[in-house]
PDB file of N, CA and C in Angstrom:
ATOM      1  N   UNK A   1       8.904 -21.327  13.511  1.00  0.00           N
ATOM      2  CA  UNK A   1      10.282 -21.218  13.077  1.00  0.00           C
ATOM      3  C   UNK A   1      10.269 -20.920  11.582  1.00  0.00           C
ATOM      4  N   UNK A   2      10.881 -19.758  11.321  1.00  0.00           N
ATOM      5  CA  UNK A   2      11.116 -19.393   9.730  1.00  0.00           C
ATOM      6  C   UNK A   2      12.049 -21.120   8.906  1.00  0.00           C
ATOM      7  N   UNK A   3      11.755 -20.286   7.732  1.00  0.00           N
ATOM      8  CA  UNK A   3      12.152 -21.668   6.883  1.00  0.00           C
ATOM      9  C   UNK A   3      13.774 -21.245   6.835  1.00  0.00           C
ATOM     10  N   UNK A   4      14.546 -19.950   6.913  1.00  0.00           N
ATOM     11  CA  UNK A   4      15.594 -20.044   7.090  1.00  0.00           C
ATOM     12  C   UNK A   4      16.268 -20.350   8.287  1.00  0.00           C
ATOM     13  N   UNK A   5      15.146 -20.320   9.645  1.00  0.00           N
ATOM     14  CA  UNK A   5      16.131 -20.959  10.798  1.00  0.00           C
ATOM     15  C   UNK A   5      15.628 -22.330  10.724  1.00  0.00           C
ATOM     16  N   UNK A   6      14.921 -23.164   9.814  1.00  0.00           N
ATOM     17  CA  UNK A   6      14.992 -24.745   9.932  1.00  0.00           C
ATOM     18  C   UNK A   6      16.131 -24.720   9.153  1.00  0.00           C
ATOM     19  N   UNK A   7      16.290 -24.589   8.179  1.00  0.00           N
ATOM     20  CA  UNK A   7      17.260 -24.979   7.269  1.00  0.00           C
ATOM     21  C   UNK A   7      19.044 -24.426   8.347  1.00  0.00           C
ATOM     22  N   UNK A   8      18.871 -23.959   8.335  1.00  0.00           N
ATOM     23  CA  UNK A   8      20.414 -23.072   9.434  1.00  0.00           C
ATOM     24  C   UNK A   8      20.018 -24.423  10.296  1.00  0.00           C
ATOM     25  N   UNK A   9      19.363 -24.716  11.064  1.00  0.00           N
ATOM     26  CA  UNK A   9      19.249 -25.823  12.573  1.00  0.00           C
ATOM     27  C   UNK A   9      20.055 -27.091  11.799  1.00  0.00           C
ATOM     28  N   UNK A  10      18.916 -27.297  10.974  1.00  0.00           N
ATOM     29  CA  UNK A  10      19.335 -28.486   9.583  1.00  0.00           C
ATOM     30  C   UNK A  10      21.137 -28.955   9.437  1.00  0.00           C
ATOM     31  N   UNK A  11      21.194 -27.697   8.560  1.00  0.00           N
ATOM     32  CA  UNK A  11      22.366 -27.590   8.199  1.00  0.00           C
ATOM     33  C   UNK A  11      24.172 -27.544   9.197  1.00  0.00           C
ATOM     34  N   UNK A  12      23.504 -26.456  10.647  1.00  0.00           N
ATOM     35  CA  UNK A  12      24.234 -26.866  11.671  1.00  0.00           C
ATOM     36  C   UNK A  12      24.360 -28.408  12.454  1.00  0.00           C
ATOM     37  N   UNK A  13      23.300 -29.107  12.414  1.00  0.00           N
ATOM     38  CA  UNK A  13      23.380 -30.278  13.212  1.00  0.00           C
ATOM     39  C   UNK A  13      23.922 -31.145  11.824  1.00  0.00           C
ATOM     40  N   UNK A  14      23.891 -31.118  10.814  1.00  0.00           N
ATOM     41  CA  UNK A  14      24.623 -31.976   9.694  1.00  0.00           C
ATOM     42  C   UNK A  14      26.023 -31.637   9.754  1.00  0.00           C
ATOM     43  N   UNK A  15      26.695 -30.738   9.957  1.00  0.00           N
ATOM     44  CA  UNK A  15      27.939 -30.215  10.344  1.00  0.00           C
ATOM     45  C   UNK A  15      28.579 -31.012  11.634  1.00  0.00           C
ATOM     46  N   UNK A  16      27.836 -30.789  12.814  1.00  0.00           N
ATOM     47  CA  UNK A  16      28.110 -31.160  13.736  1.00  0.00           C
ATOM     48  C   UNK A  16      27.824 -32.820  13.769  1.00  0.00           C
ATOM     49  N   UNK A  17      27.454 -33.676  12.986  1.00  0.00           N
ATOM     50  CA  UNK A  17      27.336 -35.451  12.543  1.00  0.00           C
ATOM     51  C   UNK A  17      28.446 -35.605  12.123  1.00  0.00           C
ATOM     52  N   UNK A  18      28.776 -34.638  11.111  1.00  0.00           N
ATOM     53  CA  UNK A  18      29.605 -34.912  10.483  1.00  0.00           C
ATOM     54  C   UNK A  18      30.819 -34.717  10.777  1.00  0.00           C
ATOM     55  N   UNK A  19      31.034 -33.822  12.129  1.00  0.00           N
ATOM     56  CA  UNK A  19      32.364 -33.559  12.528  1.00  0.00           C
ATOM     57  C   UNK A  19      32.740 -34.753  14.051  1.00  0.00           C
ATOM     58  N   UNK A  20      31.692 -35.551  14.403  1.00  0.00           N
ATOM     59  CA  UNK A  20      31.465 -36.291  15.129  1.00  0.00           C
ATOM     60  C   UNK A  20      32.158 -37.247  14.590  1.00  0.00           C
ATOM     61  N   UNK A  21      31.719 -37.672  13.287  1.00  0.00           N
ATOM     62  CA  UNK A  21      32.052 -38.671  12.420  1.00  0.00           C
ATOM     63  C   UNK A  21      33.390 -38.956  12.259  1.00  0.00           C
ATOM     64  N   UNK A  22      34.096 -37.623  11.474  1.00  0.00           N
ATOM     65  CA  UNK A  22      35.775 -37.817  11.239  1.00  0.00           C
ATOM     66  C   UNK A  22      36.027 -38.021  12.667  1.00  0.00           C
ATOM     67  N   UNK A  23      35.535 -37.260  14.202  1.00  0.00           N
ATOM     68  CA  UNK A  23      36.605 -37.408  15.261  1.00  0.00           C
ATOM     69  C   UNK A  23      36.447 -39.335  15.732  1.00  0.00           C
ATOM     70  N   UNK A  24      35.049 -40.069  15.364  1.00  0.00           N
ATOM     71  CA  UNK A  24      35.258 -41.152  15.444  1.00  0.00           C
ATOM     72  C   UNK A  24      36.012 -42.241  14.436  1.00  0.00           C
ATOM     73  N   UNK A  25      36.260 -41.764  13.229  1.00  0.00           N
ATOM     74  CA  UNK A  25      36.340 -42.336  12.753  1.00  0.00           C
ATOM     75  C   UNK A  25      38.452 -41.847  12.484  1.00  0.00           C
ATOM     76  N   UNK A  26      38.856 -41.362  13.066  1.00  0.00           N
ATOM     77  CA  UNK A  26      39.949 -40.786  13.628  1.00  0.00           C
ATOM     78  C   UNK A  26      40.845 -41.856  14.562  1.00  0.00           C
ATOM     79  N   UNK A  27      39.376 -41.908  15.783  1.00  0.00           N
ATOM     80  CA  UNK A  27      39.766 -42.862  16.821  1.00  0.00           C
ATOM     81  C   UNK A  27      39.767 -44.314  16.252  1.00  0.00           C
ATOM     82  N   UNK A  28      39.284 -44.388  15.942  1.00  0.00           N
ATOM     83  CA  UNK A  28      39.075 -45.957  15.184  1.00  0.00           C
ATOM     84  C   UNK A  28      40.397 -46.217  14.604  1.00  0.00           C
ATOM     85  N   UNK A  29      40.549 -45.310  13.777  1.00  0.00           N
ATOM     86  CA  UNK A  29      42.345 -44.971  12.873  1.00  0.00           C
ATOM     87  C   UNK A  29      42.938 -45.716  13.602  1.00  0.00           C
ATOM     88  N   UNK A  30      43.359 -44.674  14.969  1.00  0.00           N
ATOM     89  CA  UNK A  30      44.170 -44.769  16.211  1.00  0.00           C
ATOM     90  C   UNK A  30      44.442 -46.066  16.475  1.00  0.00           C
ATOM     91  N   UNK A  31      43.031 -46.536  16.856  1.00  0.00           N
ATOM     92  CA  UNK A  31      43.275 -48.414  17.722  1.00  0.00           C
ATOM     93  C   UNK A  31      43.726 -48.909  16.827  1.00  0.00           C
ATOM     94  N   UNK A  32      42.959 -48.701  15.472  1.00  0.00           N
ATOM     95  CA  UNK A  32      44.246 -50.137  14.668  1.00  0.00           C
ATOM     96  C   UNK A  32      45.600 -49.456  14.084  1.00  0.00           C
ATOM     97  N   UNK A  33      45.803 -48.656  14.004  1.00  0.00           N
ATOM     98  CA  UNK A  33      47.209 -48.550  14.455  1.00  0.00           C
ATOM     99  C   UNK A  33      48.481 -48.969  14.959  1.00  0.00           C
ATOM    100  N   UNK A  34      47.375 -48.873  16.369  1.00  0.00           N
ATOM    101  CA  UNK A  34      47.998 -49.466  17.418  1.00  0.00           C
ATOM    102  C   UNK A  34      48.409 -51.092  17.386  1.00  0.00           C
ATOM    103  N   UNK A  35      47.187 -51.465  16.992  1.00  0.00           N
ATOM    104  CA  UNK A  35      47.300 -52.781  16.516  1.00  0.00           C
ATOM    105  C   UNK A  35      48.072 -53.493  15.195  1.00  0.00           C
ATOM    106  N   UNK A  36      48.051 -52.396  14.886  1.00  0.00           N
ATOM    107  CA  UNK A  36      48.862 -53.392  13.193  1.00  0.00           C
ATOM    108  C   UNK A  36      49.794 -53.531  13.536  1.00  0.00           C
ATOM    109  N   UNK A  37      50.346 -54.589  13.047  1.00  0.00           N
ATOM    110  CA  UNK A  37      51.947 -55.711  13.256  1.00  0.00           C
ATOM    111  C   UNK A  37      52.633 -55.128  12.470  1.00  0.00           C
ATOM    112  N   UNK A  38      52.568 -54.477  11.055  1.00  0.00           N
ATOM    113  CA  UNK A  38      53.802 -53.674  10.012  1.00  0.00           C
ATOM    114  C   UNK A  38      53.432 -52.445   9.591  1.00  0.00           C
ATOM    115  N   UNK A  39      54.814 -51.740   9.548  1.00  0.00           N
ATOM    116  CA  UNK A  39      54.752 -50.570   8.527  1.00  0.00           C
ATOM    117  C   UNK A  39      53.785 -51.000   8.019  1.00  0.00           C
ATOM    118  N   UNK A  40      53.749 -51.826   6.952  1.00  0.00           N
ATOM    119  CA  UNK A  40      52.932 -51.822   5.691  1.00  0.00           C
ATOM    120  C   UNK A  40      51.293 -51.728   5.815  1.00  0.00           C
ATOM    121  N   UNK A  41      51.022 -52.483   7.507  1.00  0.00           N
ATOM    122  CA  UNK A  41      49.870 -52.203   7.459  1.00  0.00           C
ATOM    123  C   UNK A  41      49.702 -51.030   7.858  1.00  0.00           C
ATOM    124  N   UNK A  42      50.474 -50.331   9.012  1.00  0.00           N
ATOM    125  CA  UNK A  42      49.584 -48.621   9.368  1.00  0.00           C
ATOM    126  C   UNK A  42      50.021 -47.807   8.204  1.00  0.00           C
ATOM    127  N   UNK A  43      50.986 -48.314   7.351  1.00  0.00           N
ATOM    128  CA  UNK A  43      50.638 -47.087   6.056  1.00  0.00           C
ATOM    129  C   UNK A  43      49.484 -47.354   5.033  1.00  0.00           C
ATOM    130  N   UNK A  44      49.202 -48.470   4.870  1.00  0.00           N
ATOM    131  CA  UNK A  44      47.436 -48.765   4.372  1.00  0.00           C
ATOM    132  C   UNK A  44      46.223 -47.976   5.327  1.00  0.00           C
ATOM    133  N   UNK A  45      46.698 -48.351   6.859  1.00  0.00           N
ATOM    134  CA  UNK A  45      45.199 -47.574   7.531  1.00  0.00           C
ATOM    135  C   UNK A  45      45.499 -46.114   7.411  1.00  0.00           C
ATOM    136  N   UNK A  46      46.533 -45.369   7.450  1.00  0.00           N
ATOM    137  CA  UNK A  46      46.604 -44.261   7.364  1.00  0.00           C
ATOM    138  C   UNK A  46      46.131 -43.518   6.140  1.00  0.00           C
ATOM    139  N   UNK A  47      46.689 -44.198   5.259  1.00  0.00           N
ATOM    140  CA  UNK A  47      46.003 -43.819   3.358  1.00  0.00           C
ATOM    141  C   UNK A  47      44.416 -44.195   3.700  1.00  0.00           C
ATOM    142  N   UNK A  48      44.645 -44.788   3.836  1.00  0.00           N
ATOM    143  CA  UNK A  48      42.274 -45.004   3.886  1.00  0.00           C
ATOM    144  C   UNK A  48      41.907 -44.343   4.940  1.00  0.00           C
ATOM    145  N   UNK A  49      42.509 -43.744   6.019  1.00  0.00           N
ATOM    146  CA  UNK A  49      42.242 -43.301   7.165  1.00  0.00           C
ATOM    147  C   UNK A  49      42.020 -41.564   6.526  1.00  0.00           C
ATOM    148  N   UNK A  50      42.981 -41.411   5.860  1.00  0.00           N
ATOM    149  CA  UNK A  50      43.144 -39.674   4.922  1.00  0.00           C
ATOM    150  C   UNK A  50      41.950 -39.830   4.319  1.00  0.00           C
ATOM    151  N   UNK A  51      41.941 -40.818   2.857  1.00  0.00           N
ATOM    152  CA  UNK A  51      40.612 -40.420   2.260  1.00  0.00           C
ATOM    153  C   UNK A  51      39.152 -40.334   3.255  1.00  0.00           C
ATOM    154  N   UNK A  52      38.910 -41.461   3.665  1.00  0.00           N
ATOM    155  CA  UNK A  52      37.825 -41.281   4.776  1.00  0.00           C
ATOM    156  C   UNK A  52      37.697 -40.002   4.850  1.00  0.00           C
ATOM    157  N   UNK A  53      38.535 -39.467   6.030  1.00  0.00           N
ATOM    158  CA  UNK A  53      38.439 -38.678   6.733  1.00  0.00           C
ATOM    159  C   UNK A  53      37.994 -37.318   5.672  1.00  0.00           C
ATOM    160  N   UNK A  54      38.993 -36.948   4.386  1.00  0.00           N
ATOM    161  CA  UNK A  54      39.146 -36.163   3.535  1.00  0.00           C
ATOM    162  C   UNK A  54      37.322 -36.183   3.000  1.00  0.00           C
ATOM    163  N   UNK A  55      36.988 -37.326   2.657  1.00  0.00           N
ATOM    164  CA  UNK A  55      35.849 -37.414   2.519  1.00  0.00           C
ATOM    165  C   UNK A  55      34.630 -36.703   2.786  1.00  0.00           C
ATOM    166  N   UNK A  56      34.847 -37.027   4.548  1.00  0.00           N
ATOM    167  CA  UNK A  56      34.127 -36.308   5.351  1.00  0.00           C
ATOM    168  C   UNK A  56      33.956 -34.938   5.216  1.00  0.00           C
ATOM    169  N   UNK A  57      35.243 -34.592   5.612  1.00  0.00           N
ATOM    170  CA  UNK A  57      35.673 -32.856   5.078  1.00  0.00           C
ATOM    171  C   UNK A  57      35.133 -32.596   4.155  1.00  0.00           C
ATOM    172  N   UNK A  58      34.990 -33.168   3.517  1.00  0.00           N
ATOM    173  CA  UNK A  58      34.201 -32.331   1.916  1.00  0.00           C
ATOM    174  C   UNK A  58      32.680 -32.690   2.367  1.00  0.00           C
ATOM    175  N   UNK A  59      31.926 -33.150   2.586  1.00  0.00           N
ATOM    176  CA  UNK A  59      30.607 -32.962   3.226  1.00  0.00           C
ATOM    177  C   UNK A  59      30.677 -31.867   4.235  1.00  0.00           C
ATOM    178  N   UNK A  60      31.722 -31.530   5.135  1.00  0.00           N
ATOM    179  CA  UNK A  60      31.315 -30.558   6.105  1.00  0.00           C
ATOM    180  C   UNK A  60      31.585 -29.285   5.351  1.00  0.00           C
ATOM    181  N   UNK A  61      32.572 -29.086   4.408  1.00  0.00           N
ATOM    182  CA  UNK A  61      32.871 -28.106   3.828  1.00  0.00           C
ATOM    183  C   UNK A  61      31.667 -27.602   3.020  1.00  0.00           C
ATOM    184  N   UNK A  62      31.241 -29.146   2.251  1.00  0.00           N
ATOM    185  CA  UNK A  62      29.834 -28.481   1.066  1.00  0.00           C
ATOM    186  C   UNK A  62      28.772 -27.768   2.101  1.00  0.00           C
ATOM    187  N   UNK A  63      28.461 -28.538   3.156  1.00  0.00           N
ATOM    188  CA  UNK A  63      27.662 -27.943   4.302  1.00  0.00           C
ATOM    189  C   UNK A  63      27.664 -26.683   4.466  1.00  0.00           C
ATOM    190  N   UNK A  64      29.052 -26.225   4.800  1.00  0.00           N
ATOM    191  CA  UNK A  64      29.235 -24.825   5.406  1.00  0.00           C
ATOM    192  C   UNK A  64      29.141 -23.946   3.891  1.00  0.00           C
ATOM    193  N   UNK A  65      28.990 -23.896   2.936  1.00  0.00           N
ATOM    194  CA  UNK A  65      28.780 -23.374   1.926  1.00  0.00           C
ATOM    195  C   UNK A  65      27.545 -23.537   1.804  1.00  0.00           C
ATOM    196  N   UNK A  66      26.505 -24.469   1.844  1.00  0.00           N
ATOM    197  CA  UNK A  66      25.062 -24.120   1.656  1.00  0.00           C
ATOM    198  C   UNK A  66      24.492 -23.494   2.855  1.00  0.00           C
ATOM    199  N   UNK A  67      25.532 -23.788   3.736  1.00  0.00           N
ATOM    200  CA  UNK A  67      24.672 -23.063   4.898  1.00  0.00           C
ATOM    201  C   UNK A  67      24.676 -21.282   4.772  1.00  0.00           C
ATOM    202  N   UNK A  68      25.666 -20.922   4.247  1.00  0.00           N
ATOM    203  CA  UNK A  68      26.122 -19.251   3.679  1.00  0.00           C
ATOM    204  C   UNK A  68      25.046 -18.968   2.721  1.00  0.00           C
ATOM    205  N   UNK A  69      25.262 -20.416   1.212  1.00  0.00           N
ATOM    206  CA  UNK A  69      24.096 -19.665   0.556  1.00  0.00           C
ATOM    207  C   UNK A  69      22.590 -19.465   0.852  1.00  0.00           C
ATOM    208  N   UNK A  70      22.457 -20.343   1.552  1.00  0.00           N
ATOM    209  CA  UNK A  70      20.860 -19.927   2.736  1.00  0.00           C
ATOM    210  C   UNK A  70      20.449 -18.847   3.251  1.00  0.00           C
ATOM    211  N   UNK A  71      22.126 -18.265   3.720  1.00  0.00           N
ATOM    212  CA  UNK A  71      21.367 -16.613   4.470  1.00  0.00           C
ATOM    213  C   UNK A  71      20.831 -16.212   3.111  1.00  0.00           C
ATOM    214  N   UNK A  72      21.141 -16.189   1.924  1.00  0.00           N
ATOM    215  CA  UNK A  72      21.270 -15.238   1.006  1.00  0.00           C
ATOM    216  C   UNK A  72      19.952 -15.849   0.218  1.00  0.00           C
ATOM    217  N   UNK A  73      19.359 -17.072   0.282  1.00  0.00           N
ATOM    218  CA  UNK A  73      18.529 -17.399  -0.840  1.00  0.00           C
ATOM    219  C   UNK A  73      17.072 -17.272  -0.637  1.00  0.00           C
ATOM    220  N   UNK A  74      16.904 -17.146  -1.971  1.00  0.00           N
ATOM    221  CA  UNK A  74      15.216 -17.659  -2.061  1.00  0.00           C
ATOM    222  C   UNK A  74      14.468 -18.078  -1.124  1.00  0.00           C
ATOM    223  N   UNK A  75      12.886 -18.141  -1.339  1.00  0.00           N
ATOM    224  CA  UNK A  75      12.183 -18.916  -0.460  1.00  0.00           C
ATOM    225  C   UNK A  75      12.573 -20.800  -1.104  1.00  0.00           C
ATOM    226  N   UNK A  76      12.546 -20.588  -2.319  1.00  0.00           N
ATOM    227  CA  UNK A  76      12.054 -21.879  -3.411  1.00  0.00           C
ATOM    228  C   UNK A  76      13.385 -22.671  -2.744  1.00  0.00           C
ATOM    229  N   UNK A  77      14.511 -21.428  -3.347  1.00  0.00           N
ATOM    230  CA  UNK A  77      16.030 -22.608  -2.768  1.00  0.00           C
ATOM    231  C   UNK A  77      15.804 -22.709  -1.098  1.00  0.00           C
ATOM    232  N   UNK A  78      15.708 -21.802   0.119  1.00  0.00           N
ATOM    233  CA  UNK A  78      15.655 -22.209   1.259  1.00  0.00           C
ATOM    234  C   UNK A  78      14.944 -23.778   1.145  1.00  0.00           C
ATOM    235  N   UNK A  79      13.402 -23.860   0.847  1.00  0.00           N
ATOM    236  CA  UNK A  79      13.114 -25.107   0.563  1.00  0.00           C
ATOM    237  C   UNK A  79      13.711 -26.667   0.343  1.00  0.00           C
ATOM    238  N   UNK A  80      14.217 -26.129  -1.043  1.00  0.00           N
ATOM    239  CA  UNK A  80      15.591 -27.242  -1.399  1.00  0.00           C
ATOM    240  C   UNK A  80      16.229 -27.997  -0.827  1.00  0.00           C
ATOM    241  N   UNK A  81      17.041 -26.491  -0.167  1.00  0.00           N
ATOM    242  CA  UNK A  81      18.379 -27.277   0.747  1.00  0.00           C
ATOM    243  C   UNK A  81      17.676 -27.673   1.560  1.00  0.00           C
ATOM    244  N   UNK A  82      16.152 -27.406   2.683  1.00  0.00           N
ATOM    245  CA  UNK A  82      15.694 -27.912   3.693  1.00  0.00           C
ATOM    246  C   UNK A  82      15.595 -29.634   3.447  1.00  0.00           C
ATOM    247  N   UNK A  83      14.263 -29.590   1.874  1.00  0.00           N
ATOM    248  CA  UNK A  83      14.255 -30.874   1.328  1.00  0.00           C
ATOM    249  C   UNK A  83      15.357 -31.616   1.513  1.00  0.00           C
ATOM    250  N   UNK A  84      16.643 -31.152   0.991  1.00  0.00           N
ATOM    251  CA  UNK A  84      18.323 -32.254  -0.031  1.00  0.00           C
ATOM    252  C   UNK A  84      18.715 -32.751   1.842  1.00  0.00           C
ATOM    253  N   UNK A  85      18.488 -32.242   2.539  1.00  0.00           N
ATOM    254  CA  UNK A  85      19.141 -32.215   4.268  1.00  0.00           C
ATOM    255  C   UNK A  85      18.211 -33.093   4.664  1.00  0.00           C
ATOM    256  N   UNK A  86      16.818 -33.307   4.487  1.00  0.00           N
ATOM    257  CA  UNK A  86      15.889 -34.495   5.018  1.00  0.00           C
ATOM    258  C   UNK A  86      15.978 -35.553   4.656  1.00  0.00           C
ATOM    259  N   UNK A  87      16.714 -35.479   3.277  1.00  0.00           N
ATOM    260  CA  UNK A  87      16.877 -36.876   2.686  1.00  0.00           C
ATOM    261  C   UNK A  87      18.655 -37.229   2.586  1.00  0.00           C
ATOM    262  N   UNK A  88      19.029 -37.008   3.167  1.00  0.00           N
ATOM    263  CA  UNK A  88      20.456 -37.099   3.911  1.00  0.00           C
ATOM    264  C   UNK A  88      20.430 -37.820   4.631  1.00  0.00           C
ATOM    265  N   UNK A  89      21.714 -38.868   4.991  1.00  0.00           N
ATOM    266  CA  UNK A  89      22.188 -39.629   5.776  1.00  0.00           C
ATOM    267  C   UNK A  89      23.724 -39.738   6.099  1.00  0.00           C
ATOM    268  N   UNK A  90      23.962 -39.042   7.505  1.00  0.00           N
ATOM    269  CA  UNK A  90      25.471 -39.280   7.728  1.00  0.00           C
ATOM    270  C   UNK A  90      26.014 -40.882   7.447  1.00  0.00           C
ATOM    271  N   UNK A  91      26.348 -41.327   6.888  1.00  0.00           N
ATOM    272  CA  UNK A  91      26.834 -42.756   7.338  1.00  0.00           C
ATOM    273  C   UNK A  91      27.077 -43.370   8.624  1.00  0.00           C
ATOM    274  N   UNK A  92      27.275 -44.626   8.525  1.00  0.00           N
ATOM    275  CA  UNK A  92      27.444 -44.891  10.222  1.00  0.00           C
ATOM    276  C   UNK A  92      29.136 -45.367   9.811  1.00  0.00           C
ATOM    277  N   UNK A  93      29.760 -45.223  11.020  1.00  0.00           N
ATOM    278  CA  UNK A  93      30.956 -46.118  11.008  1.00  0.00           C
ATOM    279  C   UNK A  93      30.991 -47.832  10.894  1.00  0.00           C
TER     280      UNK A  93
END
């Protein structure tokens, strides 16, 4: 496997964690929601529920941008991003 289809595999399955992530962490939203007793609390889970989520989005977004500059790079940068992606960790919920 070329070093640009590890890094593309890499970079697609970090996308796809990460889009796993917001849809669980979405659902999670949902149940307590459901559960909170006031306005006041589902407008707290909803505000932390945005950033979270917003969060996320910006990891999948930076993703899909290194994954573009990959078609286009170096051997040295292909490397890199392979390296910066091994030492990555989606968070857990």
């Amino acid at each position: 496997m070329s070093l640009l289809d590890s890094a593309t595999e890499m970079i697609e399955k970090r996308i796809e964690q990460l889009n796993h992530k917001i849809d669980a962490e979405q659902a999670e939203a949902e149940r307590k929601m459901a559960e909170a007793e006031s306005e006041k609390a589902r407008a707290d889970l909803q505000t932390e529920m945005k950033s979270r989520t917003q969060a996320l989005q910006d990891k999948v977004d930076g993703a899909g941008k290194q994954l573009a500059d990959a078609k286009n790079a170096s051997e040295s940068r292909l490397q890199a991003i392979v390296d910066s992606f091994k030492n990555t960790v989606v968070p857990e919920t």
